[in-house]
C-alpha atoms as a PDB file:
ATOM      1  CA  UNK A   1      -0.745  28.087 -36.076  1.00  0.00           C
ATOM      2  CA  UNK A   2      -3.064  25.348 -35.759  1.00  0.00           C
ATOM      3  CA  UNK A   3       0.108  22.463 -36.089  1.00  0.00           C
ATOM      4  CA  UNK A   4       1.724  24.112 -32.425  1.00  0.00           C
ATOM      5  CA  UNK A   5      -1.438  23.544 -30.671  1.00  0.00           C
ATOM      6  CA  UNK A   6      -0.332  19.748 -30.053  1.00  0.00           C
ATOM      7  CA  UNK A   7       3.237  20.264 -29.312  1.00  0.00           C
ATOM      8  CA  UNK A   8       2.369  22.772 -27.047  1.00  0.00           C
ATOM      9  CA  UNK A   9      -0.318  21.102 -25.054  1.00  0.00           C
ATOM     10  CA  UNK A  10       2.512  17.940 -24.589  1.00  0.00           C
ATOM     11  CA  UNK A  11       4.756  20.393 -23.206  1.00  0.00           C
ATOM     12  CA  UNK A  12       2.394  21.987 -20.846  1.00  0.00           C
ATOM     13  CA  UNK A  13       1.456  18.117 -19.734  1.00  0.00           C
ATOM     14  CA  UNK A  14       5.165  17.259 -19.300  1.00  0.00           C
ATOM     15  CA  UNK A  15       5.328  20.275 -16.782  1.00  0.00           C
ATOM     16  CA  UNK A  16       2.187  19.700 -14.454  1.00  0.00           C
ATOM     17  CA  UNK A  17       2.709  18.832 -11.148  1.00  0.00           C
ATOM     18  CA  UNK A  18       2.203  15.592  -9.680  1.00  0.00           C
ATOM     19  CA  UNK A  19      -0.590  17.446  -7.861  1.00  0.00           C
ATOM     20  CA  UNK A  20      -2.961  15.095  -9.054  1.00  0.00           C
ATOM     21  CA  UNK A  21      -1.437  11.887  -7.898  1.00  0.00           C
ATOM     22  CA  UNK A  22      -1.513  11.067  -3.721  1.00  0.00           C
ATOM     23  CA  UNK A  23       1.742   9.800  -2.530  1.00  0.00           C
ATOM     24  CA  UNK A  24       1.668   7.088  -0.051  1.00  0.00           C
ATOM     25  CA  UNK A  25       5.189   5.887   1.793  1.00  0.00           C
ATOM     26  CA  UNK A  26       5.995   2.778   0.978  1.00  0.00           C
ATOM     27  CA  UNK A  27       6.118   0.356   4.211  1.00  0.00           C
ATOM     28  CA  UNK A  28       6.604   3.460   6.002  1.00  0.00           C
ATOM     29  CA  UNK A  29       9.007   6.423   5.822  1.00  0.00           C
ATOM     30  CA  UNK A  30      11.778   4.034   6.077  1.00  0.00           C
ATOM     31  CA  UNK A  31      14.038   5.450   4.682  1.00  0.00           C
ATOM     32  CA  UNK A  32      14.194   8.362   6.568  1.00  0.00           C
ATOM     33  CA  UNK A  33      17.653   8.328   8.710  1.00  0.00           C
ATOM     34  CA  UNK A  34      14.923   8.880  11.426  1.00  0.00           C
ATOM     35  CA  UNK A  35      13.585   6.080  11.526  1.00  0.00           C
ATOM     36  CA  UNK A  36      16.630   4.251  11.704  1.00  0.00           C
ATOM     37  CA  UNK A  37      16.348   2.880   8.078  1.00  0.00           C
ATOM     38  CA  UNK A  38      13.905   0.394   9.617  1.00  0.00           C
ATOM     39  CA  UNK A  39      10.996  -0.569   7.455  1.00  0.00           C
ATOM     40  CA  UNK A  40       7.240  -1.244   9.011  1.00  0.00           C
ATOM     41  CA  UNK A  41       8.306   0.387  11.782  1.00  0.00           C
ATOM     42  CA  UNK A  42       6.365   2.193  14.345  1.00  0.00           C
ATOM     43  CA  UNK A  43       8.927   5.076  14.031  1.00  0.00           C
ATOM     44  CA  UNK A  44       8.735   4.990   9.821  1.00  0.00           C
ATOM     45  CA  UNK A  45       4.952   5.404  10.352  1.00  0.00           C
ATOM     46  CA  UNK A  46       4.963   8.356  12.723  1.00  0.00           C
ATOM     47  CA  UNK A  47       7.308  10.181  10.322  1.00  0.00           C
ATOM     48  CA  UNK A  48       4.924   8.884   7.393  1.00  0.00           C
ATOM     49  CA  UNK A  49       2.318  10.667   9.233  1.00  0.00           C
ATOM     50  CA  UNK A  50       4.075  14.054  10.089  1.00  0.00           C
ATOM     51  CA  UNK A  51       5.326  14.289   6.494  1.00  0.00           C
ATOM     52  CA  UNK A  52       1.647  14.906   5.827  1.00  0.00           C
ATOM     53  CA  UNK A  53       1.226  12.190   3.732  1.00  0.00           C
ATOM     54  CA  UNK A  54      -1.779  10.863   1.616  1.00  0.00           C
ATOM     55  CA  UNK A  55      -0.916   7.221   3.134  1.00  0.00           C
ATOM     56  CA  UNK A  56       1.310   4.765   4.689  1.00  0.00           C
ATOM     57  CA  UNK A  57       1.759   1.165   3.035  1.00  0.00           C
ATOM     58  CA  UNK A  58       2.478  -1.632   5.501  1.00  0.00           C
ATOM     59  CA  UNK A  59       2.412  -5.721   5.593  1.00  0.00           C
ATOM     60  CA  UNK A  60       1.149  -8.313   7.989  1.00  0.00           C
ATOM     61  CA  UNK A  61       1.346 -11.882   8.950  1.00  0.00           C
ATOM     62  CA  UNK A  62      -0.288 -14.032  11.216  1.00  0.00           C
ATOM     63  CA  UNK A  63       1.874 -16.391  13.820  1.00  0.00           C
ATOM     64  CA  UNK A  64       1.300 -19.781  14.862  1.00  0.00           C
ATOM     65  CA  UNK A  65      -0.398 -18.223  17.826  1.00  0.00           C
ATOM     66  CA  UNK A  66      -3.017 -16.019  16.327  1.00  0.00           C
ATOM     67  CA  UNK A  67      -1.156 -12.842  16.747  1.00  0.00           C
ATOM     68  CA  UNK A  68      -1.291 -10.239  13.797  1.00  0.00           C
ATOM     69  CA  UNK A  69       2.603  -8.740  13.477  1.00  0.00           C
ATOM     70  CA  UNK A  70       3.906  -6.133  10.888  1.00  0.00           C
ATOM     71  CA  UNK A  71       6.762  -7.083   8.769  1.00  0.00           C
ATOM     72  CA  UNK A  72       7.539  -7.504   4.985  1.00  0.00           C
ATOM     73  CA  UNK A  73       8.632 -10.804   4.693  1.00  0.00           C
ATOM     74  CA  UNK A  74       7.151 -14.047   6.177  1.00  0.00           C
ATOM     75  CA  UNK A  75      10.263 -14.901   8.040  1.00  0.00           C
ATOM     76  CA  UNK A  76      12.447 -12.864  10.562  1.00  0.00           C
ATOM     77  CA  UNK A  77      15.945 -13.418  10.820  1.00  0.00           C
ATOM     78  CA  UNK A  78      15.405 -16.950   9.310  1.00  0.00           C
ATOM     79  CA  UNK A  79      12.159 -17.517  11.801  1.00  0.00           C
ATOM     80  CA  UNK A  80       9.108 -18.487   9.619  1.00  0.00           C
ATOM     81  CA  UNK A  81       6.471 -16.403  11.207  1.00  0.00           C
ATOM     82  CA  UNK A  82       3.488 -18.915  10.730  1.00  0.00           C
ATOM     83  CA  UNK A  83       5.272 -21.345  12.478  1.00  0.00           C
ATOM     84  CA  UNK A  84       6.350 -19.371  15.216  1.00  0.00           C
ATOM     85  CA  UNK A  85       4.903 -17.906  18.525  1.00  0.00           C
ATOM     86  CA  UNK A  86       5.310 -14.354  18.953  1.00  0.00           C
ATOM     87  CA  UNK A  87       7.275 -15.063  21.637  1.00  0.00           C
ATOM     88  CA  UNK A  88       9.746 -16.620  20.012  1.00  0.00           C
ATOM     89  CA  UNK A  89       9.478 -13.640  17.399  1.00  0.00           C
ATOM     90  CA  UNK A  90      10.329 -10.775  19.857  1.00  0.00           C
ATOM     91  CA  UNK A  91      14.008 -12.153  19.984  1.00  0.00           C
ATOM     92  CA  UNK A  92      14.995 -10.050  17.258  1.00  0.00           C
ATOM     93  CA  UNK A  93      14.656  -6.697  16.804  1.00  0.00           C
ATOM     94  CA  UNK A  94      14.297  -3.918  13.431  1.00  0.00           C
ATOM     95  CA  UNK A  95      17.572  -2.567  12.487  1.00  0.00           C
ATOM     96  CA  UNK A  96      16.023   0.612  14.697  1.00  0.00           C
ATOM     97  CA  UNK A  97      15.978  -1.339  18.200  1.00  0.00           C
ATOM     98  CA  UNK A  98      12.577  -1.807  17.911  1.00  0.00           C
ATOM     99  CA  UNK A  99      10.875  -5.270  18.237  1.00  0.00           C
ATOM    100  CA  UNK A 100       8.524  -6.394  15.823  1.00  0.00           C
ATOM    101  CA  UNK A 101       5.698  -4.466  15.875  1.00  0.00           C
ATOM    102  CA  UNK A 102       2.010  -6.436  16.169  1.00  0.00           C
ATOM    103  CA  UNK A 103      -1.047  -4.919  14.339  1.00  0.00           C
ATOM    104  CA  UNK A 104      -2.815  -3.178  17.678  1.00  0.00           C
ATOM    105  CA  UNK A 105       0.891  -1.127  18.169  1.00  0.00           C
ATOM    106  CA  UNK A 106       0.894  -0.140  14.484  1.00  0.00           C
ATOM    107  CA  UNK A 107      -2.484   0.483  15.049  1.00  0.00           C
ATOM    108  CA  UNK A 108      -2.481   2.704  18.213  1.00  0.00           C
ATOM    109  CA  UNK A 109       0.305   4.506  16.317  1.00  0.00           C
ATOM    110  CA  UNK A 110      -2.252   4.812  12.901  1.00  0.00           C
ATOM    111  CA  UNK A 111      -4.722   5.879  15.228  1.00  0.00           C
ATOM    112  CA  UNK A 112      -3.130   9.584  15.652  1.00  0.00           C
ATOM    113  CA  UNK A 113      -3.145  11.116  12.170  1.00  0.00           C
ATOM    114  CA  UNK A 114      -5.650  10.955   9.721  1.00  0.00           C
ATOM    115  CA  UNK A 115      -2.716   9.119   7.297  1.00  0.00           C
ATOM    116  CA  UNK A 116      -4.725   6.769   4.884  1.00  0.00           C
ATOM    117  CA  UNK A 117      -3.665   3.125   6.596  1.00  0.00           C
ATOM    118  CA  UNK A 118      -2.556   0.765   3.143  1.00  0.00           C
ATOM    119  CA  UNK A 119      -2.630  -2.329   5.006  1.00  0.00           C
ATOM    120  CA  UNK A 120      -1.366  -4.833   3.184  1.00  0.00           C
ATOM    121  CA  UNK A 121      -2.095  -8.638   3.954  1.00  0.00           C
ATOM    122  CA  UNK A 122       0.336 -11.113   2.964  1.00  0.00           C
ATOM    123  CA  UNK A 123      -0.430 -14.553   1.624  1.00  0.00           C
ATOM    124  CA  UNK A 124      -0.143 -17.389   4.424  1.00  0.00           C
ATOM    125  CA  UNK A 125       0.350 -20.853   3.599  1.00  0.00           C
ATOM    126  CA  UNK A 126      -2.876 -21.449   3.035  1.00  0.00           C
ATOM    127  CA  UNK A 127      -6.575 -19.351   1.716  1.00  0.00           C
ATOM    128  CA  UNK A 128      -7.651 -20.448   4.933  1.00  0.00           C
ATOM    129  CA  UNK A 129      -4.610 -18.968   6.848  1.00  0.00           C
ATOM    130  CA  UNK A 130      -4.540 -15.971   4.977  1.00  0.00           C
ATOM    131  CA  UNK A 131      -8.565 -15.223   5.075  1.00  0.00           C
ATOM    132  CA  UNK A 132      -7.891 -15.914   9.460  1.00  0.00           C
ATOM    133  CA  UNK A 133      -5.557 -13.054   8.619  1.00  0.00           C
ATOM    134  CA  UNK A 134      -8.083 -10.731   7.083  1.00  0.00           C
ATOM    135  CA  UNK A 135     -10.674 -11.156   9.750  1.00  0.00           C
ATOM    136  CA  UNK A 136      -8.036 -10.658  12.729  1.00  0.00           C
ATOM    137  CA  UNK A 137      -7.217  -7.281  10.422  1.00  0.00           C
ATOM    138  CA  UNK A 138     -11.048  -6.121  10.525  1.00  0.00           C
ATOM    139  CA  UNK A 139     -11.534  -7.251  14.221  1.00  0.00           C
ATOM    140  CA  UNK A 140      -8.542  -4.834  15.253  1.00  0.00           C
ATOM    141  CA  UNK A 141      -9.309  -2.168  13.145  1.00  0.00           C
ATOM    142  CA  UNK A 142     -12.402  -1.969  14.277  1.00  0.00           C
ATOM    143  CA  UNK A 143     -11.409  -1.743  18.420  1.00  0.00           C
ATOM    144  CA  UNK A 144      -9.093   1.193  17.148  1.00  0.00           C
ATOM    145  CA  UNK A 145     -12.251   3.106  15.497  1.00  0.00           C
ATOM    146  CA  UNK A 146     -10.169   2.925  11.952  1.00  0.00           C
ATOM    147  CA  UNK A 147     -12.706   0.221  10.681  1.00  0.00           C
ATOM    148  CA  UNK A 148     -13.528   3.737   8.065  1.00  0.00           C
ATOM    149  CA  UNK A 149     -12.936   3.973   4.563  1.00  0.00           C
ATOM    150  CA  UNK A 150     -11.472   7.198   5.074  1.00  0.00           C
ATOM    151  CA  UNK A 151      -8.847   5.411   7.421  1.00  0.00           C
ATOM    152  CA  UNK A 152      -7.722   2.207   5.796  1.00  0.00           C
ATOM    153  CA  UNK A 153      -7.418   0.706   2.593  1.00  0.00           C
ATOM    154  CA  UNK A 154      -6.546  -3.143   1.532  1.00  0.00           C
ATOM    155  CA  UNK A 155      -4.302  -4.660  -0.714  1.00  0.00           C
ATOM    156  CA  UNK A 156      -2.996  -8.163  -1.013  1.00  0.00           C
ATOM    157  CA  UNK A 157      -1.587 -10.131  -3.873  1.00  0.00           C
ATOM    158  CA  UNK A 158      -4.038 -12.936  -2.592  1.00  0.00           C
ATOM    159  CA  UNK A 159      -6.655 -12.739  -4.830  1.00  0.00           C
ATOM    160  CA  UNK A 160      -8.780 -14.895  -2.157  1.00  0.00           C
ATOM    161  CA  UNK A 161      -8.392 -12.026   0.762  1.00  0.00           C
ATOM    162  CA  UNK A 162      -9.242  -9.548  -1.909  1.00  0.00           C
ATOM    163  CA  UNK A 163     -12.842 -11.503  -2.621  1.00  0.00           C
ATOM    164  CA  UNK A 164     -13.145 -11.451   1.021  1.00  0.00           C
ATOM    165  CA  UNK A 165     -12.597  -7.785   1.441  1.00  0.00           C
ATOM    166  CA  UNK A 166     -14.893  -7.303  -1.273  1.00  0.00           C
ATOM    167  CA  UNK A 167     -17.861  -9.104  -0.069  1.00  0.00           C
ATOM    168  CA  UNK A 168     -17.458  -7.917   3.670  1.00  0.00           C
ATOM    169  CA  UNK A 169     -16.988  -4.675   3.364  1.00  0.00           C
ATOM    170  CA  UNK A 170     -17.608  -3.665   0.421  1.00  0.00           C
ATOM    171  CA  UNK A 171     -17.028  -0.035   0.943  1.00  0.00           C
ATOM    172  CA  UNK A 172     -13.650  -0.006   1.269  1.00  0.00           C
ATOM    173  CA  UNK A 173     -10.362   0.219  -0.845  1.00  0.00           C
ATOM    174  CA  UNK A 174      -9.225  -3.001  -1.629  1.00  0.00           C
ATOM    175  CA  UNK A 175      -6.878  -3.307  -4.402  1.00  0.00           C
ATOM    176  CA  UNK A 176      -5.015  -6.430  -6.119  1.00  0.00           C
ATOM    177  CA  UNK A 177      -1.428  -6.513  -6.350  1.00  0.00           C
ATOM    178  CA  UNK A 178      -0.631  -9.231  -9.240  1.00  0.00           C
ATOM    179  CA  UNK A 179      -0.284  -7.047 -12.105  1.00  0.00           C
ATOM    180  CA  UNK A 180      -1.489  -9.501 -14.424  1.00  0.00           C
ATOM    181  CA  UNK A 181      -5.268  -9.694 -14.585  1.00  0.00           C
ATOM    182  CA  UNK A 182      -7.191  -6.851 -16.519  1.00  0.00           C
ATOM    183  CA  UNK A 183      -9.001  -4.537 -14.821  1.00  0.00           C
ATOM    184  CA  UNK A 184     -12.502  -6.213 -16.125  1.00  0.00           C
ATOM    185  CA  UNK A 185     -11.867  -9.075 -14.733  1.00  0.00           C
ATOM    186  CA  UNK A 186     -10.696  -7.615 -10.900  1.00  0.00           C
ATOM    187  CA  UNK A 187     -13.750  -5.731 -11.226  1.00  0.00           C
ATOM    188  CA  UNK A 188     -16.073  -8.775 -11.778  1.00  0.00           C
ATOM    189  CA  UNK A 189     -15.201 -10.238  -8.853  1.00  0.00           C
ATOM    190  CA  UNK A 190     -15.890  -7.632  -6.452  1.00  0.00           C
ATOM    191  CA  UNK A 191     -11.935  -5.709  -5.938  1.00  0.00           C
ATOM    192  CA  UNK A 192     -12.564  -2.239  -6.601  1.00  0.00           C
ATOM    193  CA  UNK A 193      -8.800  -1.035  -7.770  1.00  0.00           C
ATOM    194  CA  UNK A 194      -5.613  -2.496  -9.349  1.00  0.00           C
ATOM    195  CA  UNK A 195      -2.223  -1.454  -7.475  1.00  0.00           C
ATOM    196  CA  UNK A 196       0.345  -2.809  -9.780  1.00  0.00           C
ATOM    197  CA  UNK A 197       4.088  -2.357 -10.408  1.00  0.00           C
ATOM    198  CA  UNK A 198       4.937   0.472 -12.666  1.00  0.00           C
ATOM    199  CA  UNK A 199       5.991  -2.589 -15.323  1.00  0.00           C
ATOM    200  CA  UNK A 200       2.434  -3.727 -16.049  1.00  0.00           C
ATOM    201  CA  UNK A 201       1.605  -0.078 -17.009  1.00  0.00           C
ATOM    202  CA  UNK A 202       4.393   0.157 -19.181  1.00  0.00           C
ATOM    203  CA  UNK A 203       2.945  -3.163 -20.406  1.00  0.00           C
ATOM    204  CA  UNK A 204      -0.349  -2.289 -20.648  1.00  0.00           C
ATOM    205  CA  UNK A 205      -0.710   1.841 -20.379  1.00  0.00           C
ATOM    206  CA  UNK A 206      -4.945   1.599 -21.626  1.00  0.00           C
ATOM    207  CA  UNK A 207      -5.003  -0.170 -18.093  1.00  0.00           C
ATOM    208  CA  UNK A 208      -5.509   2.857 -16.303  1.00  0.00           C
ATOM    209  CA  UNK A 209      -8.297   4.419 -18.648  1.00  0.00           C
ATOM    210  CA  UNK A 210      -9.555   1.099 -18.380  1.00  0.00           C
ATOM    211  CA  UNK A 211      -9.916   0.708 -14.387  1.00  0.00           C
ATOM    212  CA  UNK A 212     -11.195   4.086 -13.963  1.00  0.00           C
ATOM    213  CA  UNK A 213     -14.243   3.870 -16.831  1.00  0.00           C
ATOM    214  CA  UNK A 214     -15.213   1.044 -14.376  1.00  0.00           C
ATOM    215  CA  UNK A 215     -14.821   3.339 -11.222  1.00  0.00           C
ATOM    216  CA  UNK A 216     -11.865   1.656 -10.010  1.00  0.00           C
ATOM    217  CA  UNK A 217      -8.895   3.172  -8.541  1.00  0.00           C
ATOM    218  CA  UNK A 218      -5.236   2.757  -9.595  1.00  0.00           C
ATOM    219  CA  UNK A 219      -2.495   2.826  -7.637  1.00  0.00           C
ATOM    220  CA  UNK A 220       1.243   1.883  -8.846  1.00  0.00           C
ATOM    221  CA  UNK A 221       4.507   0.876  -6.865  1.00  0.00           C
ATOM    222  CA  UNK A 222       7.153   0.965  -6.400  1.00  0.00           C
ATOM    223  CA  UNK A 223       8.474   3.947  -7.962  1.00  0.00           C
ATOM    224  CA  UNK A 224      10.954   6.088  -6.969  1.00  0.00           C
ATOM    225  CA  UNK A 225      12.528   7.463 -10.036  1.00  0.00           C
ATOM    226  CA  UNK A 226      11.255  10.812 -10.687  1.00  0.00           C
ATOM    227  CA  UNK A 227      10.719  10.420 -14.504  1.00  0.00           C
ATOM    228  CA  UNK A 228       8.984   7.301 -13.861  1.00  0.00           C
ATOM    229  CA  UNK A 229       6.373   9.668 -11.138  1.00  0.00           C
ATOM    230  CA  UNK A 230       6.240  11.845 -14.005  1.00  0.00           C
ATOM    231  CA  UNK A 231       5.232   8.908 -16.897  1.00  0.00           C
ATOM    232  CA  UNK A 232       2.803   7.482 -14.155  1.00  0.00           C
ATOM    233  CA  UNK A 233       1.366  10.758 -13.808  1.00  0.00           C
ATOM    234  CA  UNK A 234       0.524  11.518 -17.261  1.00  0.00           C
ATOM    235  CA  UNK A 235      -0.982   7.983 -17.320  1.00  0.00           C
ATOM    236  CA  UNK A 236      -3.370   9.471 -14.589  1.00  0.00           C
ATOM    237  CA  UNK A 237      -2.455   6.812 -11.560  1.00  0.00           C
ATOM    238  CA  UNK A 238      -4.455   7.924  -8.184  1.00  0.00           C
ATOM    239  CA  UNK A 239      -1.677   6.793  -6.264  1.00  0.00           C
ATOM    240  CA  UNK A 240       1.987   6.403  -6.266  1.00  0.00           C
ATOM    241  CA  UNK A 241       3.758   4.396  -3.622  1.00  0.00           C
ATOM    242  CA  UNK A 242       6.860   4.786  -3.234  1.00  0.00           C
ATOM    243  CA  UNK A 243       9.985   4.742  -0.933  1.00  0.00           C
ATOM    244  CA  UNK A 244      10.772   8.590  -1.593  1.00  0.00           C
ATOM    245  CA  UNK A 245       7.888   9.849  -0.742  1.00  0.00           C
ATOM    246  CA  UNK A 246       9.593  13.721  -0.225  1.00  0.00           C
ATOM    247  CA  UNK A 247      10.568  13.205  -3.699  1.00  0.00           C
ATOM    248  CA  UNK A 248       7.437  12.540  -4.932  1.00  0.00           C
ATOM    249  CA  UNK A 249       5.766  15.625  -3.107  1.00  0.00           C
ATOM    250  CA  UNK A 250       8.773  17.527  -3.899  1.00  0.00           C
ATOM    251  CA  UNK A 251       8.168  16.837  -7.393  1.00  0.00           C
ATOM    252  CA  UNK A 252       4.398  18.303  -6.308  1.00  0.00           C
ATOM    253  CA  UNK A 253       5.598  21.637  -5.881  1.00  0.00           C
END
């Protein structure tokens, strides 16, 4: 009998839940008809927060005028954002007739669930820029009251903001996004977690093990096919962001 004890134990693995895994929405619920298919969008994060949630990913940049706004990529509608006034920003709007949120709307908006905040800050065109964007980030969290662990995690593929998050607050989330530095060496310089794309786990699955023997967490995007939730699972991610978030907790059930 003793040869079905493996085969069995695989099988009962391949049918767990993804129970153990928290599902954050990536850039919002955006693509929730909703929300008018409009990502980082005040409307994709109230629906990220009455889908009950573990968290809601979103990005930032900082314009030429010092004003913190919400959006994916660093230009809008061909507008570089650095190099803009957020004046000259609000003559576009999301595909939802919104206009481009800034950080203290999002933020009013985070303010009303206790949805886990993944803000994410976006390299500028320079560590200097992009550090002046971390420390607007902590200044406005903090006149909200979500300047709380509990309330807001960081992640950045700038390995310079993620130093910075480390040594200033030191309590909080704050994960790097590059997917190709070992989890020793993230850890070393202060970033307690790794959030990489599902490819570096495929890459490198001992990752994971690796990360959390050091107390880090792990969180993995973008994934929204459910046998790749399932494979991430097993691998024992914390988090999986992704932009089907109902599938994922779906797949909870």
């Amino acid at each position: 009998m003793r040869r079905f004890v493996l085969p069995l134990l695989l099988l009962a693995l391949s049918a767990m839940p993804l129970s153990a895994q928290k599902v954050c929405a990536h850039r919002g619920y955006w693509q929730c008809p909703e929300a008018g298919y409009a990502q980082n969008s005040i409307a994709s994060l109230r629906l990220a927060q009455e889908g009950s949630f573990w968290g809601s990913e979103f990005d930032v940049h900082l314009t030429a005028d010092s004003v913190v706004v919400v959006n994916h990529d660093p230009s809008i509608n061909g507008i570089p954002i650095h190099t803009s006034t957020y004046r000259e920003l609000l003559r576009t709007h999301l595909p939802n007739g919104e206009f481009i949120p800034t950080l203290n709307e999002y933020l009013h908006q985070g303010a009303k669930s206790s949805c886990m905040l993944v803000l994410e800050i976006k390299p500028q065109d320079s560590v200097e820029a992009t550090i002046a964007l971390a420390r607007q980030c902590v200044r406005q969290l903090r006149a909200h009251g979500l300047l709380d662990p509990s309330r807001v995690m960081f992640i950045s593929f700038s390995y310079d903001a993620c130093k910075w998050i480390g040594a200033n607050l030191p309590g909080f989330g704050n994960q790097y996004l590059e997917g190709k530095v070992e989890p020793e060496k993230v850890f070393e310089d202060g970033i307690n977690g790794i959030d990489y794309n599902w490819v570096a786990f495929h890459k490198h699955p001992d990752w994971v093990s690796r990360a959390h023997a050091l107390g880090m967490t792990v969180n993995v995007w973008t994934v929204d096919d459910p046998e790749e939730m399932r494979h991430l699972r097993d691998l024992g991610v914390d988090v999986i962001t992704t932009n089907r978030p109902d599938l994922a907790v779906e797949l909870s059930d």
